[in-house]
Protein backbone atom coordinates (compact mmCIF):
# COMPACT_ATOMS: atom_id res chain seq x y z
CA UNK A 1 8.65 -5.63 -111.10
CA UNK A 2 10.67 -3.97 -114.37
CA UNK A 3 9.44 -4.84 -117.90
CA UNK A 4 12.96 -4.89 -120.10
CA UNK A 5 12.90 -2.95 -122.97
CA UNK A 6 13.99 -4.32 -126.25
CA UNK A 7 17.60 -2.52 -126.19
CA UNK A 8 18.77 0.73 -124.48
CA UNK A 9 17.26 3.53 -125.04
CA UNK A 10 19.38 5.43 -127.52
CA UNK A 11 21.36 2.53 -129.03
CA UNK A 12 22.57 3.00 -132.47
CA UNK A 13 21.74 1.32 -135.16
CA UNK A 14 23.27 -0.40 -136.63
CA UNK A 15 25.38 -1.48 -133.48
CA UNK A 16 27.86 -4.65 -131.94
CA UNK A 17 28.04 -3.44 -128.41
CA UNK A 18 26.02 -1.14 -126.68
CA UNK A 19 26.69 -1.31 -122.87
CA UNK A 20 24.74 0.64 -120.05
CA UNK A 21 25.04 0.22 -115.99
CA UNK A 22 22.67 1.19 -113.21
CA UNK A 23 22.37 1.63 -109.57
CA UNK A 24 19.03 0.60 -108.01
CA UNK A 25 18.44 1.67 -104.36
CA UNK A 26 15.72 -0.92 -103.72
CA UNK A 27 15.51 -4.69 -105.00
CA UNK A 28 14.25 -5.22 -108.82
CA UNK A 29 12.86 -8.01 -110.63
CA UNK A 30 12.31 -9.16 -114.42
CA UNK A 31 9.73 -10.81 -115.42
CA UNK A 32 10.07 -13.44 -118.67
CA UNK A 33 11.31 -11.79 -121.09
CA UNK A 34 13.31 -12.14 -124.45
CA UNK A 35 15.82 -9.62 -126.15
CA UNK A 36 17.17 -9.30 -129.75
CA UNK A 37 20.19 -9.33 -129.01
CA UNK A 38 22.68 -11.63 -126.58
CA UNK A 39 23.03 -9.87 -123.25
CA UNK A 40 26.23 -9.80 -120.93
CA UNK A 41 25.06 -9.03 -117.34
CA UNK A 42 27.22 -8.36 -114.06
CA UNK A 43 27.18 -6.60 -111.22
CA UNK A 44 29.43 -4.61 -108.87
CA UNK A 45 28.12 -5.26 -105.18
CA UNK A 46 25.29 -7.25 -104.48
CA UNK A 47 24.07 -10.36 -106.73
CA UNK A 48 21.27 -11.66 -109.72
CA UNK A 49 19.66 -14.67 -109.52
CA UNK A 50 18.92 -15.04 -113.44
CA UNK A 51 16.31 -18.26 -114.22
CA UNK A 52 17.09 -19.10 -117.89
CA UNK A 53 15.42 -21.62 -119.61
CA UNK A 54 15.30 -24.75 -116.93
CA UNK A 55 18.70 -23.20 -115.09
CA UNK A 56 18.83 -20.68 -112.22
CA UNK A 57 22.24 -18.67 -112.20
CA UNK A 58 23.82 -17.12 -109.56
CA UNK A 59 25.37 -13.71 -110.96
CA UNK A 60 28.17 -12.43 -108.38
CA UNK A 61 31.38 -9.97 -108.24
CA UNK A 62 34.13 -11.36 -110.67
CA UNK A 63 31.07 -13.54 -112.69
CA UNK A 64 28.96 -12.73 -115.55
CA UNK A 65 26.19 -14.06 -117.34
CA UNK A 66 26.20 -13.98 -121.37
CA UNK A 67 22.11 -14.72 -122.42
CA UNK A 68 21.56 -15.54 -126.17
CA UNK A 69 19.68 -13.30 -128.18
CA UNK A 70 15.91 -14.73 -127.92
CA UNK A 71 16.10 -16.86 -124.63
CA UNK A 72 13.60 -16.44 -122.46
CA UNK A 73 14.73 -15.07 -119.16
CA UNK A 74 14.06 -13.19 -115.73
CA UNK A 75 16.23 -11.61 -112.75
CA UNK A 76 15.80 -10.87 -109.34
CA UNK A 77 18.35 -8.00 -108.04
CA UNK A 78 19.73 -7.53 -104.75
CA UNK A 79 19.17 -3.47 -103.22
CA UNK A 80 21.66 -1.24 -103.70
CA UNK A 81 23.37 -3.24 -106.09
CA UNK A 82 25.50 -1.67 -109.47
CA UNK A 83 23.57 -3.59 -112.21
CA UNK A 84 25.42 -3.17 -116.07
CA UNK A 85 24.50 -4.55 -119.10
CA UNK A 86 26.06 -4.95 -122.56
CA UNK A 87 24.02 -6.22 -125.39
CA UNK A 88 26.03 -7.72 -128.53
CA UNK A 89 24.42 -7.38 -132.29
CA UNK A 90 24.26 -11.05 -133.59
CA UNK A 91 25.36 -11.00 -136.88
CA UNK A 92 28.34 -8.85 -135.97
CA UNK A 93 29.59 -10.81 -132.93
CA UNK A 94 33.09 -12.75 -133.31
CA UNK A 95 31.77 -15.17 -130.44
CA UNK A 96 29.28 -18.35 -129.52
CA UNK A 97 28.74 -20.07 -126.53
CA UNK A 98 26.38 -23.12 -126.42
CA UNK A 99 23.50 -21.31 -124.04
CA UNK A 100 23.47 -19.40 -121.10
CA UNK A 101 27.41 -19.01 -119.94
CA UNK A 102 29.29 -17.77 -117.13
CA UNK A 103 31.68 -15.06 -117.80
CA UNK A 104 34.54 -14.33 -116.29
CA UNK A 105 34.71 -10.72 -115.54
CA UNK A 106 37.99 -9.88 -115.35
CA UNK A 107 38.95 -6.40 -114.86
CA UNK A 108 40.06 -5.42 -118.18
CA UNK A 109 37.21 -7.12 -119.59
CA UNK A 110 34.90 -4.64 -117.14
CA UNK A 111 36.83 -1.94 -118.11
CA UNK A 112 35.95 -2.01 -121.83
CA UNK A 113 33.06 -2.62 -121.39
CA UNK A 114 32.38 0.44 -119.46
CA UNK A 115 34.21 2.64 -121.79
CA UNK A 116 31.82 1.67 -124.35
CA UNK A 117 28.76 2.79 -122.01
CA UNK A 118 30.98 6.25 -123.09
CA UNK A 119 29.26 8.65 -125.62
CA UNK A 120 32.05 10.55 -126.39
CA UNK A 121 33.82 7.62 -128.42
CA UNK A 122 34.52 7.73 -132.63
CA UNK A 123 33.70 4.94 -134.72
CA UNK A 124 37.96 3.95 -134.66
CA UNK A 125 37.89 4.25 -130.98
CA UNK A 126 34.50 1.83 -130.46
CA UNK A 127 35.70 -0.31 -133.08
CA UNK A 128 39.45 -0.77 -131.59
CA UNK A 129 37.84 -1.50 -128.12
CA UNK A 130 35.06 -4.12 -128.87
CA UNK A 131 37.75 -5.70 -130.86
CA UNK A 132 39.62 -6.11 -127.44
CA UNK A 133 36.24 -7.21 -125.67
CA UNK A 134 36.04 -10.33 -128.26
CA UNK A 135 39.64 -11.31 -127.78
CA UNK A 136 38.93 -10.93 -123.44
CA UNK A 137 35.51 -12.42 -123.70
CA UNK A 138 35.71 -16.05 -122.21
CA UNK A 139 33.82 -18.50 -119.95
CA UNK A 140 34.15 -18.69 -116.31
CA UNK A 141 36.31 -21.74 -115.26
CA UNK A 142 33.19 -22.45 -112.45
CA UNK A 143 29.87 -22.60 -114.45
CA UNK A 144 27.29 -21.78 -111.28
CA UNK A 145 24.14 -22.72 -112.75
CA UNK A 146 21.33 -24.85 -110.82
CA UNK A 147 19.38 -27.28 -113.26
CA UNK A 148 15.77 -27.46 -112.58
CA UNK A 149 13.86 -30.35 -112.84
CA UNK A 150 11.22 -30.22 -116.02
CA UNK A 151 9.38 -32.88 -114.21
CA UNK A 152 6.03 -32.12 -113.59
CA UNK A 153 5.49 -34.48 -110.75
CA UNK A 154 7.83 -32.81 -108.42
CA UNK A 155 7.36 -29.29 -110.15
CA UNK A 156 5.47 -28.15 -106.90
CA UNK A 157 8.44 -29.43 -104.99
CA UNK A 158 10.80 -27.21 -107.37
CA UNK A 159 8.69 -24.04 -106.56
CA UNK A 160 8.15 -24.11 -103.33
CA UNK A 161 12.10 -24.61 -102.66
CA UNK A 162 12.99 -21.81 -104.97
CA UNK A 163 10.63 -19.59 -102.84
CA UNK A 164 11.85 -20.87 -99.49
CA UNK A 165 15.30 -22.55 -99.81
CA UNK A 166 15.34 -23.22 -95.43
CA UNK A 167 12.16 -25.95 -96.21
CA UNK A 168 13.58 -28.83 -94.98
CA UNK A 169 10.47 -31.36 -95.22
CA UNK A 170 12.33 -34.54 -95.50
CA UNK A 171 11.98 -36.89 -99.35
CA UNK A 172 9.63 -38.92 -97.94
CA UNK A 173 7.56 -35.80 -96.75
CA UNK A 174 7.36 -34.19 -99.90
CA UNK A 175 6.21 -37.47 -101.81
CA UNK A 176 3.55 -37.87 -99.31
CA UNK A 177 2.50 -34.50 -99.80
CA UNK A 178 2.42 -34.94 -103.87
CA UNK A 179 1.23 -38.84 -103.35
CA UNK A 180 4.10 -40.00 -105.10
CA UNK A 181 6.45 -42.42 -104.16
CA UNK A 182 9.53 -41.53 -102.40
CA UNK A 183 11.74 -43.37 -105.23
CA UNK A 184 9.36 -41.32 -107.94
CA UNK A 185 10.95 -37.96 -106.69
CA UNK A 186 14.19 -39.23 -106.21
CA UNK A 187 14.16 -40.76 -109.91
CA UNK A 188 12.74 -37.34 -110.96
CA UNK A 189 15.66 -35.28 -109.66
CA UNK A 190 18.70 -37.37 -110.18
CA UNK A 191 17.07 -37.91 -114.22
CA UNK A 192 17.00 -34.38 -114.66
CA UNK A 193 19.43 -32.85 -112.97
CA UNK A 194 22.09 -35.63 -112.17
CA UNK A 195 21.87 -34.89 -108.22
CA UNK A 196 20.03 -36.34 -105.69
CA UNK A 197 17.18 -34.78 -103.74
CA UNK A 198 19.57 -33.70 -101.44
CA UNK A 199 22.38 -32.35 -103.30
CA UNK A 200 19.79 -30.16 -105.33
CA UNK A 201 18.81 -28.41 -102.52
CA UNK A 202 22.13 -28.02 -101.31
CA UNK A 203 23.27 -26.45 -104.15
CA UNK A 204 20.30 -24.41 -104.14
CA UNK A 205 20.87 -23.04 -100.79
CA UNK A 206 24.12 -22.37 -101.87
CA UNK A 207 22.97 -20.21 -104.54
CA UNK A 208 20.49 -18.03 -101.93
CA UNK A 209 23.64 -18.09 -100.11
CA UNK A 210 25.50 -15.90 -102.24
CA UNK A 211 23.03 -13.68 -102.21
CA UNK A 212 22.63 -13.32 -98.88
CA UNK A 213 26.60 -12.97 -98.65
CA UNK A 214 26.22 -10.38 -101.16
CA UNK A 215 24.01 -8.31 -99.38
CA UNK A 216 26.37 -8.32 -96.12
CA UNK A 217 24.35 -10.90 -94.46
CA UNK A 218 26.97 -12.65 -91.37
CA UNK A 219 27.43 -15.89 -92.24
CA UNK A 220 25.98 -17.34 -88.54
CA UNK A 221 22.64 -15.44 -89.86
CA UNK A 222 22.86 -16.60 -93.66
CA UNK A 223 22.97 -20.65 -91.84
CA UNK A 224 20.01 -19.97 -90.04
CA UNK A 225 18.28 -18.14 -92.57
CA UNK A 226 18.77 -21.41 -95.17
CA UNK A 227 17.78 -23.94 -92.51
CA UNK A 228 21.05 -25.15 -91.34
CA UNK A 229 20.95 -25.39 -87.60
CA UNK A 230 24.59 -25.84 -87.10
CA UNK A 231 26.87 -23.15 -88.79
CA UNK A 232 29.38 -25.54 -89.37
CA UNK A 233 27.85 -27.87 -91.67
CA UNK A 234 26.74 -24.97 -93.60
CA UNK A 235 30.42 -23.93 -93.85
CA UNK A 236 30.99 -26.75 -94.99
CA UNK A 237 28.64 -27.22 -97.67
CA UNK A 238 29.28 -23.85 -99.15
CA UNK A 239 33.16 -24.62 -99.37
CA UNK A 240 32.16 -28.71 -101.12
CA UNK A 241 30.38 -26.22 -103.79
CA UNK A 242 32.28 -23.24 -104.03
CA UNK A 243 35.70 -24.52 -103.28
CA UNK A 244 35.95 -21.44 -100.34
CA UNK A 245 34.64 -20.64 -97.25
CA UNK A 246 31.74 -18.79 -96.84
CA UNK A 247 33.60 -15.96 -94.73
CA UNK A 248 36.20 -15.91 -97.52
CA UNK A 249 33.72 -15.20 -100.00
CA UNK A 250 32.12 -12.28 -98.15
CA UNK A 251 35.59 -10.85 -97.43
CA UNK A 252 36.23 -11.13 -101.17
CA UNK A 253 33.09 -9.48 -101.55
CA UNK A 254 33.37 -6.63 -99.12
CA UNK A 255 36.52 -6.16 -98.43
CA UNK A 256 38.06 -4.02 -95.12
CA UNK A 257 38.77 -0.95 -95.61
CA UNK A 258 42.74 -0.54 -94.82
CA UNK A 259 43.89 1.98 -92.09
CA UNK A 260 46.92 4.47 -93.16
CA UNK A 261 49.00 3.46 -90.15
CA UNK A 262 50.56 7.16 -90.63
CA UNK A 263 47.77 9.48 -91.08
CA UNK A 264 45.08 7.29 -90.10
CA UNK A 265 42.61 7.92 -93.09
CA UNK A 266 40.47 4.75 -94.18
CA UNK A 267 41.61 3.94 -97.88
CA UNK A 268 38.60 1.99 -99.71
């Protein structure tokens, strides 16, 4: 478990974008916590599951995930994953979004950011490239985020699926276990979150899924692992949700490393 601190270590004062990035060997996790300042997050390899408010986001290669200054939030980390972090003053950012956003982190847009992690930069050169950030700095044309229920009678049901994703006790099961009726749950999820029972925890396999794609799980493996017990109709759940196949994500993910067919040296 990591406590955040309030901003990096070091940042000026006064500031618009301060950016850092880290490599943890082993998994990391937040606990709630709040920051002064909005917060861009991404990663390069691996994957965050960010809960935010009563969302769960699913932070990826290519995807972001812009937190307002003073929403509470906490992370969970895959190992080995590149973790970076850019945190925007308030009162001097040129930007709003309406609450937690997906960003789409294109590769310019990573690029300036990292520059700014730089030390070496003048006030002209910081001030040319955030300028560039703002004008780059858009939402992600797929907004990933899971909406939890805020129900309290099926907040055990919630919990229990966020810790084990493969639990695949049946609607009427659960509302016997909470001594609800099967219609109470169903009314519960589809109020809150517009999907059925079943679609919620669909979704939210998906989301594990990514992870587990993330971390080089094979996709046979990341089926089993979220209860499906046919690969194929986890295929094709991930591709009704992400538009792709799961073995096209992880090859976007990880790609091959490409053979010189001359002098036979892997290129990354």
């Amino acid at each position: 478990m990591r406590r955040a601190a309030p901003l990096p270590r070091g940042a000026a004062t006064p500031f618009v974008i301060i950016a850092e990035s880290h490599v943890l060997g082993a998994p990391a996790e937040w606990e709630p916590h709040v920051h002064p300042a909005h917060e861009l997050v991404w990663v390069s390899r691996g994957a965050l599951t960010s809960r935010v408010g009563d969302s769960v986001f699913t932070v990826s290669e290519g995807c972001g995930l812009w937190v307002p200054a003073g929403e509470v939030h906490s992370g969970r980390l895959t190992a080995g994953a590149g973790f970076h972090t850019a945190f925007f003053a308030p009162e001097r950012t040129r930007v709003a979004f309406g609450g937690p956003t997906a960003i789409a982190m294109t590769p310019v847009l990573e690029a300036l950011l990292m520059r700014l992690a730089r030390t070496d930069l003048d006030v002209g050169e910081r001030e040319r490239t955030e300028a560039v950030v703002f004008d780059v700095l858009e939402p992600a044309e797929r907004q990933l985020a899971l909406r939890l229920p805020g129900d309290a009678r099926v907040g055990a049901v919630v919990e229990a699926l966020l810790e084990d994703p493969a639990d695949d006790r049946s609607l009427d099961e659960w509302a016997r276990d909470l001594g609800v009726s099967a219609r109470t749950v169903s009314r519960a999820f589809r109020a809150a979150t517009g999907l059925s029972f079943a679609q919620w925890r669909r979704s939210l396999r998906i989301h594990r899924a990514l992870t587990l794609l993330s971390e080089g799980c094979e996709v046979q493996d990341a089926a089993e692992l979220l209860g499906y017990a046919q690969t194929s109709t986890f295929i094709e759940a991930f591709r009704r949700v992400m538009g792709t196949t799961p073995g096209a994500y992880a090859g976007a993910a990880h790609p091959a490393p490409v053979r010189n067919p001359v002098s036979g040296v892997q290129k990354s």
